[in-house]
C-alpha atoms as a PDB file:
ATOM      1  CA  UNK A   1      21.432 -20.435 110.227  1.00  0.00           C
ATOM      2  CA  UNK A   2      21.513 -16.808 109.307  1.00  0.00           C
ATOM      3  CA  UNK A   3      22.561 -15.714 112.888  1.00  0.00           C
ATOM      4  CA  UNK A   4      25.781 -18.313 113.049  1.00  0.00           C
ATOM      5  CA  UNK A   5      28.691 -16.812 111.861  1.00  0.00           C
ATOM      6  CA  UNK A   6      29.536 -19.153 108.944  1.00  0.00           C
ATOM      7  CA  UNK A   7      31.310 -17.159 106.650  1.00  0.00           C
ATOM      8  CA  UNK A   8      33.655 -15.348 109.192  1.00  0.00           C
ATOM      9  CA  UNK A   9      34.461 -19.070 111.103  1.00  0.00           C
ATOM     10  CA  UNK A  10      35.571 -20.045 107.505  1.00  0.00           C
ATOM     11  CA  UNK A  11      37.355 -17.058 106.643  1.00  0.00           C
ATOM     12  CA  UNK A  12      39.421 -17.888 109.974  1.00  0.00           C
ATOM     13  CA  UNK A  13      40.278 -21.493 108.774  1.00  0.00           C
ATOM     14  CA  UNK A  14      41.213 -20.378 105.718  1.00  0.00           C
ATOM     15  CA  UNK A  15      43.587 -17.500 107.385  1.00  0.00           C
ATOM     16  CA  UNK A  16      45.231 -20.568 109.638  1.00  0.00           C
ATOM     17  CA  UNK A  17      45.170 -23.498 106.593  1.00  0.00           C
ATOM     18  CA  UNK A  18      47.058 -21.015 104.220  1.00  0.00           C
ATOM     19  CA  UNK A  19      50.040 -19.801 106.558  1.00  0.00           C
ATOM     20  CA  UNK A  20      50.548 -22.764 108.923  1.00  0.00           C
ATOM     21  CA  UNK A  21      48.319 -26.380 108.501  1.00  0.00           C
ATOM     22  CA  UNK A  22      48.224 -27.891 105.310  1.00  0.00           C
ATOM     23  CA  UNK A  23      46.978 -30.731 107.306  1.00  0.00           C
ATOM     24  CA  UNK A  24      43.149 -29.245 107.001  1.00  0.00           C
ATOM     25  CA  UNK A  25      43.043 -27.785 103.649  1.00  0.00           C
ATOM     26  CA  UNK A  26      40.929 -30.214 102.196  1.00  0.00           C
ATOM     27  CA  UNK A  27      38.167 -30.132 105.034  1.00  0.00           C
ATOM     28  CA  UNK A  28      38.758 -26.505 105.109  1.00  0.00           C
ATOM     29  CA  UNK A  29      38.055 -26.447 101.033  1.00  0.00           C
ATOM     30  CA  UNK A  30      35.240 -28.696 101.755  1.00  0.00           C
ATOM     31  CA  UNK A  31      33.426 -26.382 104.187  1.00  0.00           C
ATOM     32  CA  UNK A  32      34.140 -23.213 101.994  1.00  0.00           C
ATOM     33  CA  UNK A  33      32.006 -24.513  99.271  1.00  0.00           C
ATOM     34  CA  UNK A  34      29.006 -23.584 101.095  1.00  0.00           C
ATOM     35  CA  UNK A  35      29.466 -20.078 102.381  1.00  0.00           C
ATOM     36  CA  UNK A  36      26.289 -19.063 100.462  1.00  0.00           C
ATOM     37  CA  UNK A  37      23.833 -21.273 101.969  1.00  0.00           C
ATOM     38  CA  UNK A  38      25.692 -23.580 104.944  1.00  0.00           C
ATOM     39  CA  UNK A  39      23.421 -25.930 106.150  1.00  0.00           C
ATOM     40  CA  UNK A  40      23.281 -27.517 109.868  1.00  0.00           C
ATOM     41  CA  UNK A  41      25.789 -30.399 109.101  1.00  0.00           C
ATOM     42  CA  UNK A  42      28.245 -27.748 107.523  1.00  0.00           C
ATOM     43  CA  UNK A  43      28.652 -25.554 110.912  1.00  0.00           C
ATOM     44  CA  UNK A  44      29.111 -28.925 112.776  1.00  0.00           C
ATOM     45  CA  UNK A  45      31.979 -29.441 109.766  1.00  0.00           C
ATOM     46  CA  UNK A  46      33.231 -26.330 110.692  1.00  0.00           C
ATOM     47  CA  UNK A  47      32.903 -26.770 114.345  1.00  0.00           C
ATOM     48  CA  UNK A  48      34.527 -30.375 114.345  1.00  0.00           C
ATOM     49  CA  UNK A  49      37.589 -28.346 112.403  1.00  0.00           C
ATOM     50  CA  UNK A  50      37.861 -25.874 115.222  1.00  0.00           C
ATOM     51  CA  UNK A  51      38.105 -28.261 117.592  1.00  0.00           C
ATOM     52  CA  UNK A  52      40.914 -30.052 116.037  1.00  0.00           C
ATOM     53  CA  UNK A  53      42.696 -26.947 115.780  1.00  0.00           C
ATOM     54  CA  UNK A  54      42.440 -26.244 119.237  1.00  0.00           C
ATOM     55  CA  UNK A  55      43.609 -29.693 120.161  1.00  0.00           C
ATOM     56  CA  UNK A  56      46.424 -29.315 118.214  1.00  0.00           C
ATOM     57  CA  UNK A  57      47.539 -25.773 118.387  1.00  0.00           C
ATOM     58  CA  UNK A  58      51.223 -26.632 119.889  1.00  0.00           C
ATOM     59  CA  UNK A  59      52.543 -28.317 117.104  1.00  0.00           C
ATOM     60  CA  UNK A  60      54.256 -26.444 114.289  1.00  0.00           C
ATOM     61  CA  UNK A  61      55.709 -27.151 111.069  1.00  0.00           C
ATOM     62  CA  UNK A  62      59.250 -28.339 111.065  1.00  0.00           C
ATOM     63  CA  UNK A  63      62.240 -27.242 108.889  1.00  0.00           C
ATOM     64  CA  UNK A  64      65.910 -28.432 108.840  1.00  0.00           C
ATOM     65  CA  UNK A  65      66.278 -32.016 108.857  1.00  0.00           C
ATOM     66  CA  UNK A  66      66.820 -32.729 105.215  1.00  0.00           C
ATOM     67  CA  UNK A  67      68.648 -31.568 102.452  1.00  0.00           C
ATOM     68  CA  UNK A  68      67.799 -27.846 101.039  1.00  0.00           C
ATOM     69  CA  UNK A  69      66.407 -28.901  98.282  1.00  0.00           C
ATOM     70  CA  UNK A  70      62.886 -28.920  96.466  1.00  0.00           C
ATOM     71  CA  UNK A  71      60.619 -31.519  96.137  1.00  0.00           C
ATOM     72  CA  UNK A  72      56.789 -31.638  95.418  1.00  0.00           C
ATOM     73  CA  UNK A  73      54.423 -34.477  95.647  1.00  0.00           C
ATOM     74  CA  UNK A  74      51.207 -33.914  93.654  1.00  0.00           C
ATOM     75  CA  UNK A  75      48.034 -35.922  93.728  1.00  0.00           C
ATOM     76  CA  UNK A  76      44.090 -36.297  93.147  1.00  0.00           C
ATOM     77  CA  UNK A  77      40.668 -37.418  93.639  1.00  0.00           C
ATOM     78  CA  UNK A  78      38.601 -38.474  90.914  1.00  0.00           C
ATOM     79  CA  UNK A  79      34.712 -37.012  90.806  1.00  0.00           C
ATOM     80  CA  UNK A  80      34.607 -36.961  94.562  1.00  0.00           C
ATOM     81  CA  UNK A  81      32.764 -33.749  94.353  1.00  0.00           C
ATOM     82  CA  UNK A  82      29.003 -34.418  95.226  1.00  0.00           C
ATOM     83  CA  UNK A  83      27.493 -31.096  93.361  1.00  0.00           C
ATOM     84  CA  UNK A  84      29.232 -30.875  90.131  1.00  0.00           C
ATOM     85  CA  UNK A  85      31.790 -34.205  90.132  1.00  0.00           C
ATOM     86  CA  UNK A  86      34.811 -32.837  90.035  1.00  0.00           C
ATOM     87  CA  UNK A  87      38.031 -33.948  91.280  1.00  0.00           C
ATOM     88  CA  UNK A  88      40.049 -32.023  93.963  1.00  0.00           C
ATOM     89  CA  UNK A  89      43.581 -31.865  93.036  1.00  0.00           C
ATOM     90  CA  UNK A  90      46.739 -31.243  95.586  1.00  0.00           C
ATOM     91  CA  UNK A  91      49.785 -30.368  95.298  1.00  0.00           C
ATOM     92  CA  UNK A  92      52.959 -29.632  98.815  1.00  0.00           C
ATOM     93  CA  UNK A  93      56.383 -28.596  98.091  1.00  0.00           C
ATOM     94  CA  UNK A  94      59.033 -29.560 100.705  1.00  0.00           C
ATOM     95  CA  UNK A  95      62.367 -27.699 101.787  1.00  0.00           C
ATOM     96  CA  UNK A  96      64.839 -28.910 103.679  1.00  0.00           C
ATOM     97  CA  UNK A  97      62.501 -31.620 105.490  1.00  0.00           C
ATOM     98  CA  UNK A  98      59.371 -29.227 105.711  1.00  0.00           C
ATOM     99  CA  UNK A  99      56.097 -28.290 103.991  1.00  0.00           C
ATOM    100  CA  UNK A 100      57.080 -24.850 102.502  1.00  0.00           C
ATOM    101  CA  UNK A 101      54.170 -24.515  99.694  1.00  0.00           C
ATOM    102  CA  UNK A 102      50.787 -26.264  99.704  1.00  0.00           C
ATOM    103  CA  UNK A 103      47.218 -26.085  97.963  1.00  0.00           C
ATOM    104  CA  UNK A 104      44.147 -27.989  97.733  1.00  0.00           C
ATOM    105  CA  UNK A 105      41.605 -26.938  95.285  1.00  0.00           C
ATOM    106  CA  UNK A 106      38.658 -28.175  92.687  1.00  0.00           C
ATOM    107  CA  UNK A 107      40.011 -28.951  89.306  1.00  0.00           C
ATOM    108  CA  UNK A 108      38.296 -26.179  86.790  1.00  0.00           C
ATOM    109  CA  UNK A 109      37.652 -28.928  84.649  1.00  0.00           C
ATOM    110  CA  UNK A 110      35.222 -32.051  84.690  1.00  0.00           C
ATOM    111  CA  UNK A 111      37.655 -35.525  84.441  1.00  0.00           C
ATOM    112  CA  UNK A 112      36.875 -38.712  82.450  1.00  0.00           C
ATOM    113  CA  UNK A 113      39.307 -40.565  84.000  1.00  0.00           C
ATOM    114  CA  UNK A 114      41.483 -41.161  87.033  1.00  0.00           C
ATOM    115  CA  UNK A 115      44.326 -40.223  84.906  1.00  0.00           C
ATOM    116  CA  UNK A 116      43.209 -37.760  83.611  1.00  0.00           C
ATOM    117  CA  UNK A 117      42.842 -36.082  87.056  1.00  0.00           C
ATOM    118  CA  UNK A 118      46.375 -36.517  88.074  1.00  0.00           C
ATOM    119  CA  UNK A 119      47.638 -35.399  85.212  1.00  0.00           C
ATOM    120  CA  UNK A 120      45.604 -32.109  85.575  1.00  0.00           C
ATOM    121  CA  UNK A 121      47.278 -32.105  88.481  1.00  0.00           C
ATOM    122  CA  UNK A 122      50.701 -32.711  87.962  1.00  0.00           C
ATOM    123  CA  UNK A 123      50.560 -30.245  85.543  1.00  0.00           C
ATOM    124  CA  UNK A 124      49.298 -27.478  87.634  1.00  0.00           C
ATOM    125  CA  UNK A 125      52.009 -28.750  90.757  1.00  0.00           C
ATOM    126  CA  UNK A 126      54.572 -28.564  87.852  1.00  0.00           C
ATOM    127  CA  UNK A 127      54.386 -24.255  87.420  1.00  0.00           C
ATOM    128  CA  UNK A 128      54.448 -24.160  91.329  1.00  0.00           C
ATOM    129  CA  UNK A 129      57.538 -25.902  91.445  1.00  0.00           C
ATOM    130  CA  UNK A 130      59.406 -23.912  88.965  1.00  0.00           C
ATOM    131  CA  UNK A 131      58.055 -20.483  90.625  1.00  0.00           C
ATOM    132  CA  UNK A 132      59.795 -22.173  93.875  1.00  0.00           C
ATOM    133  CA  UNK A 133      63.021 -22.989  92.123  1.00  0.00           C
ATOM    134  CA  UNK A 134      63.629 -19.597  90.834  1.00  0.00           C
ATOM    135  CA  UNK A 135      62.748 -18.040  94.109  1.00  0.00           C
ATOM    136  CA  UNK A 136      65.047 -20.425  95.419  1.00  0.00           C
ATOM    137  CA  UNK A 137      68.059 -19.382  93.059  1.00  0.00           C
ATOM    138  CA  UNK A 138      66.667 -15.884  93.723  1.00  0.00           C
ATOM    139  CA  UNK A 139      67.432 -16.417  97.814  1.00  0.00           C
ATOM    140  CA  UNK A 140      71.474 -17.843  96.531  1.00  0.00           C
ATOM    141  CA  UNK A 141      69.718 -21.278  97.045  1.00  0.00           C
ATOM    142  CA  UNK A 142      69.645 -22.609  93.051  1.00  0.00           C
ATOM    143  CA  UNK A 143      68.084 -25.860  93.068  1.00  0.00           C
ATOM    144  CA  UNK A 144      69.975 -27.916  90.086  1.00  0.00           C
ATOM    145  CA  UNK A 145      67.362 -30.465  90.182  1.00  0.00           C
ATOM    146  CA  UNK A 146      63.476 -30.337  91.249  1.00  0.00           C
ATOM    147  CA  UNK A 147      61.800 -33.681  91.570  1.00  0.00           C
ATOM    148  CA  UNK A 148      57.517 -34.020  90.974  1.00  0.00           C
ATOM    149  CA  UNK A 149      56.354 -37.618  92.981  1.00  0.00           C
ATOM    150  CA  UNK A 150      53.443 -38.921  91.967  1.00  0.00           C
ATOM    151  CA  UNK A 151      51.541 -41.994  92.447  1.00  0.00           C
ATOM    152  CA  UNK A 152      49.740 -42.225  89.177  1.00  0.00           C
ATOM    153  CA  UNK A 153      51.917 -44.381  87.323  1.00  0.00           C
ATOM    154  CA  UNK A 154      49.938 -43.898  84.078  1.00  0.00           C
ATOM    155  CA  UNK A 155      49.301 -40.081  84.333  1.00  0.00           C
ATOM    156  CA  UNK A 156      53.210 -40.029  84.668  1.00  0.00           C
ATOM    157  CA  UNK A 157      53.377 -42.175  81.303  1.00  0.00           C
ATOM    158  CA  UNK A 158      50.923 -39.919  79.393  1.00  0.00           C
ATOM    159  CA  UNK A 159      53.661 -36.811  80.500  1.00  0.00           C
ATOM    160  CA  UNK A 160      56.542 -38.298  79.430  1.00  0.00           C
ATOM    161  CA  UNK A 161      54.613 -39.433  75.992  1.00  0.00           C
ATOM    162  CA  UNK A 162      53.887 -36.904  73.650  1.00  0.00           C
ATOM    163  CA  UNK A 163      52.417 -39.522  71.435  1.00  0.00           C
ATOM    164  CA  UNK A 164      48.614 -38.983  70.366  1.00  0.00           C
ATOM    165  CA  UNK A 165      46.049 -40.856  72.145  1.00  0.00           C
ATOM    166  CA  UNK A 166      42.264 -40.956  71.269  1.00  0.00           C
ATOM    167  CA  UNK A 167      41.071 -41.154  74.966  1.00  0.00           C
ATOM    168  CA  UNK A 168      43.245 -37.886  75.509  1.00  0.00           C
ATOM    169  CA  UNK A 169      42.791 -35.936  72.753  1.00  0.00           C
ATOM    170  CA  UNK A 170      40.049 -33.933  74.373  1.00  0.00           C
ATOM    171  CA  UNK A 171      42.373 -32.463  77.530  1.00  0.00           C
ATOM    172  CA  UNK A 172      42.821 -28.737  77.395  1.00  0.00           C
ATOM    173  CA  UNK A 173      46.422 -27.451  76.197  1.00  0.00           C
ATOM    174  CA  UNK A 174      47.651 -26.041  78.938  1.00  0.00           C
ATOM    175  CA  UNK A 175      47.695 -28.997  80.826  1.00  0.00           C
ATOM    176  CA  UNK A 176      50.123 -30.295  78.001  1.00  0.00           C
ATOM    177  CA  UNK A 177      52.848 -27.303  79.482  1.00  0.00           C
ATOM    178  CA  UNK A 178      54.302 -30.224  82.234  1.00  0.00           C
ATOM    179  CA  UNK A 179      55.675 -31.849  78.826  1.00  0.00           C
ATOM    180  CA  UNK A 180      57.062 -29.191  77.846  1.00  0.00           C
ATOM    181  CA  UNK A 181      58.998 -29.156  81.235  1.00  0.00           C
ATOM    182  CA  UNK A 182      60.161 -32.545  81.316  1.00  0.00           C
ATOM    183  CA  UNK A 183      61.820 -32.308  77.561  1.00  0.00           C
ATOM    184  CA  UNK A 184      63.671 -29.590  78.892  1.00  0.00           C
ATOM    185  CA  UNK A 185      64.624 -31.216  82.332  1.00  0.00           C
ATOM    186  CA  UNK A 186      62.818 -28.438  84.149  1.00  0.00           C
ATOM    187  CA  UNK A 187      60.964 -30.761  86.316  1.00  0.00           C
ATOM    188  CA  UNK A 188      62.168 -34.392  87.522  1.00  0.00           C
ATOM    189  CA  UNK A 189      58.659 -36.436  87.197  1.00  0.00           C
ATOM    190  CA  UNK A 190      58.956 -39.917  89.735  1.00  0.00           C
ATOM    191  CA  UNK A 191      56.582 -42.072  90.995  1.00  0.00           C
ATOM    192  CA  UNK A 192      56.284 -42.796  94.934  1.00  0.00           C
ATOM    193  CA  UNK A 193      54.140 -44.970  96.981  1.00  0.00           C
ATOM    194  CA  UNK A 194      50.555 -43.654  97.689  1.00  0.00           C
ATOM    195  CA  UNK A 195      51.138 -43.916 100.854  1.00  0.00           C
ATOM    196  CA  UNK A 196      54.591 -42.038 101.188  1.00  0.00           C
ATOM    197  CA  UNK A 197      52.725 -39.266  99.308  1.00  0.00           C
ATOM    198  CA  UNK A 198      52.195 -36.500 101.225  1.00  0.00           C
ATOM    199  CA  UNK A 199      49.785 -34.441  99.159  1.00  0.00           C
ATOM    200  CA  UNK A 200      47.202 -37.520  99.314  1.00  0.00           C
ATOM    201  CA  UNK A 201      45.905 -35.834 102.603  1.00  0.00           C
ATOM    202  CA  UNK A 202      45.399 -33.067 100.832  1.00  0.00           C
ATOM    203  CA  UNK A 203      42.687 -34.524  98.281  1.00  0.00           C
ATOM    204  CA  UNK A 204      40.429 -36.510 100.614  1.00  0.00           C
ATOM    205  CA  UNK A 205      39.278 -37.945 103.776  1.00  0.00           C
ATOM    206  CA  UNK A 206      42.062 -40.149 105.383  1.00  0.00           C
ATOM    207  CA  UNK A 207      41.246 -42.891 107.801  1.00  0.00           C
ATOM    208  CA  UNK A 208      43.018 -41.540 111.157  1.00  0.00           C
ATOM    209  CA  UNK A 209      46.424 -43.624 111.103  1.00  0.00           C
ATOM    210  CA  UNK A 210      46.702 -42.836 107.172  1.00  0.00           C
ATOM    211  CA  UNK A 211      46.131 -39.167 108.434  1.00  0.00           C
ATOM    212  CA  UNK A 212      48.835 -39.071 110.947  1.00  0.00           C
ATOM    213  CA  UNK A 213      51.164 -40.732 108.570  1.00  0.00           C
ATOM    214  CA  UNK A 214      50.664 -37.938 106.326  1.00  0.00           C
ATOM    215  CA  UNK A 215      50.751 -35.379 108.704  1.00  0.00           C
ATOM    216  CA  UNK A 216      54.133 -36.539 109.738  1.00  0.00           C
ATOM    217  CA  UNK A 217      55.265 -36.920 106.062  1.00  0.00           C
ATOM    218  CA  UNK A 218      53.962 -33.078 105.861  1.00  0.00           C
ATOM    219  CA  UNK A 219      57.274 -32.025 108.087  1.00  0.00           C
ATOM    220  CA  UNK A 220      56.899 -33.970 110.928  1.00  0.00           C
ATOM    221  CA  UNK A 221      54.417 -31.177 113.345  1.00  0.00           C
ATOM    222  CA  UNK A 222      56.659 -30.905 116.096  1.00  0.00           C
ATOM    223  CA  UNK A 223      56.709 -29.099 119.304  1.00  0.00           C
ATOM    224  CA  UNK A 224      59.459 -26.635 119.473  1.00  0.00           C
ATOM    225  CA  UNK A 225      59.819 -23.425 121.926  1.00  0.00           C
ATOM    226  CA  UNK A 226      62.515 -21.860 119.399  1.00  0.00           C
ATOM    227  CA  UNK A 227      60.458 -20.553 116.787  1.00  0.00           C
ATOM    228  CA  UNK A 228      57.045 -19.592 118.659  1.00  0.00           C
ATOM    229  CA  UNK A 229      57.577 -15.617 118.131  1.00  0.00           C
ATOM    230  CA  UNK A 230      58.945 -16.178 114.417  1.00  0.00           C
ATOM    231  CA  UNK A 231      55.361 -18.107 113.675  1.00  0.00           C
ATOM    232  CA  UNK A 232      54.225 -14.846 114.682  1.00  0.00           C
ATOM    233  CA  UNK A 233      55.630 -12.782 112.784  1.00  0.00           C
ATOM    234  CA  UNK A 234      55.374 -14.222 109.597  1.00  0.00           C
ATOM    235  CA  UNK A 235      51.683 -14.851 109.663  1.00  0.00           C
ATOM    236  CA  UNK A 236      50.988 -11.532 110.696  1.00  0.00           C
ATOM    237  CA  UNK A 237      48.070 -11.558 112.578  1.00  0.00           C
ATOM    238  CA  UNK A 238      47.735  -7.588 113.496  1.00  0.00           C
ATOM    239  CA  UNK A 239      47.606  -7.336 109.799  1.00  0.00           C
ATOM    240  CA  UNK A 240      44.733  -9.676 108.784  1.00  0.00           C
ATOM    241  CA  UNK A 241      46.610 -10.314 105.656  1.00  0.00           C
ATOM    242  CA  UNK A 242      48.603 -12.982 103.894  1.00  0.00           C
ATOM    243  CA  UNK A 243      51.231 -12.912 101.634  1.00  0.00           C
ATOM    244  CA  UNK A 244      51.994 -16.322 100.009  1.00  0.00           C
ATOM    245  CA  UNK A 245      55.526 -15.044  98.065  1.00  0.00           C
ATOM    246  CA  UNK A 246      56.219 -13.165 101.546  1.00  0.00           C
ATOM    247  CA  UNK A 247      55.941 -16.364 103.685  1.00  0.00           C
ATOM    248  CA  UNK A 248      57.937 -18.624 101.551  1.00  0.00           C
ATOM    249  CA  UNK A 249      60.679 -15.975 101.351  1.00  0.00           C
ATOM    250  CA  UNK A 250      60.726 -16.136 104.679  1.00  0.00           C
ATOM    251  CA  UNK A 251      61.589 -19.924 104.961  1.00  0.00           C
ATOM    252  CA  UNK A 252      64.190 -19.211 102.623  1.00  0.00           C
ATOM    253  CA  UNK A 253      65.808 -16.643 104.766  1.00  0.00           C
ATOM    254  CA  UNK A 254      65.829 -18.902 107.803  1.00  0.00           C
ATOM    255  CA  UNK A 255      66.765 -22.007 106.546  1.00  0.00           C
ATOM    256  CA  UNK A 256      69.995 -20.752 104.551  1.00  0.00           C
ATOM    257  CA  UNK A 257      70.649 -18.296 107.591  1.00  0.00           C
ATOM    258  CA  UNK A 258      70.720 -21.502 110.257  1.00  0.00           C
ATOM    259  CA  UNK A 259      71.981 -23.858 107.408  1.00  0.00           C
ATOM    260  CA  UNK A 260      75.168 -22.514 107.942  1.00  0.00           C
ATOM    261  CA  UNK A 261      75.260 -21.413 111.983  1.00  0.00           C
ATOM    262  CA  UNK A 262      72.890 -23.973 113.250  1.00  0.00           C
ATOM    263  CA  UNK A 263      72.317 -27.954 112.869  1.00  0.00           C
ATOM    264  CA  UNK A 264      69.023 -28.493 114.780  1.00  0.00           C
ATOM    265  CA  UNK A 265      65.896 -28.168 113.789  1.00  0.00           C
ATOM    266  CA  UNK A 266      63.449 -24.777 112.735  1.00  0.00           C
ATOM    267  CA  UNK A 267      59.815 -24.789 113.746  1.00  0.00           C
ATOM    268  CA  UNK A 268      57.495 -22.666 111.783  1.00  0.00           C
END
């Protein structure tokens, strides 16, 4: 294994998961937990990745068929990691129909409990979305209202309940800041249908019609010729870099630049 390039085949599914496909962040998270010592099954991980990629490389995010507003879903695994059993939390942040902000990472912190693990989560999706809503009101786009779905009904019940609980006691306090939020009315906290959320596909292995499903709740992947150069330009491939606060400013611009000139769809 030490003359396969591991390392730089993940660095380039990292590059494309971060800018463009949200759909493969969790296998691409998966893979990257082995860059030290990859194994034979982990390059055919990797390889099985590429492929998809390559089978699906004319199909683009989608922007402009909903209202331009901000809404995360947030969601999580529980102990699903085989080397230390931790859970992998997820969080995607739609705008205006489309997938604008995404992540799918291991939880710093070991779980005891399913809820547990999506409240970890929600909390961490809850500073995302108000980073988003002020860059938002930055852009002359103020979002009055920014709505959290998630399909823990009992992680949502230990947010909105400040009240002490013994099986809780133990969760770090800065997980405790998406209270804090919701007494204000920072952040909107709902529950949807695990299958209508669209950050489950970011915390596990879907069977393929769930996948699909999600990649179509994700901002629907489809094939437009208007946008091809502007995918470009924003991930900035000469470059070899990324900028995360760059990229999203970028949807911004569009969207409230064809928001008022054009009513199809954008394609990034």
């Amino acid at each position: 294994m030490t003359k396969i390039p591991y390392q730089s085949a993940v660095g380039s599914l990292m590059y494309a998961m971060v800018a463009t496909r949200p759909d493969i962040a969790f296998a691409v998270g998966v893979v990257s937990r082995y860059m030290s010592n990859p194994g034979k099954k982990h390059w055919e991980a990797v390889k099985m990745i590429l492929r998809y990629l390559s089978g699906s490389k004319d199909k683009c995010l989608c922007l402009g068929r909903g209202k331009a507003s901000i809404i995360g879903y947030t969601d999580s695994d529980y102990a699903c990691c085989v080397d230390n059993r931790k859970s992998t939390s997820g969080y995607i942040f739609h705008f205006a129909g489309g997938a604008i902000s995404w992540r799918s990472r291991l939880q710093e912190c070991t779980t005891v409990s399913t809820t547990e693990a999506e409240y970890v989560a929600a909390s961490e999706a809850c500073k995302e979305a108000l980073w988003l809503s002020r860059l938002a009101c930055d852009m002359g786009l103020p979002q009055h209202v920014r709505h959290l779905l998630s399909d823990s009904q009992s992680a949502i019940a230990l947010a909105k309940n400040p009240v002490y609980h013994a099986k809780t006691k133990h969760i770090e306090v800065r997980y405790h800041f998406i209270r804090d939020c919701l007494a204000t009315e920072s952040i909107i906290l709902e529950k949807v249908h695990t299958r209508d959320n669209a950050a489950d596909v970011l915390t596990k292995a879907l069977p393929k019609d769930s996948f699909r499903h999600c990649c179509h709740l994700i901002g629907g992947y489809l094939i437009l010729d208007l946008t091809q150069s502007l995918v470009y330009c924003v991930t900035c491939p000469s470059s070899g870099r990324y900028s995360l606060y760059t990229y999203t400013q970028v949807f911004f611009i569009i969207l409230s630049f064809f928001s008022h000139s054009y009513s199809g769809h954008i394609g990034l």
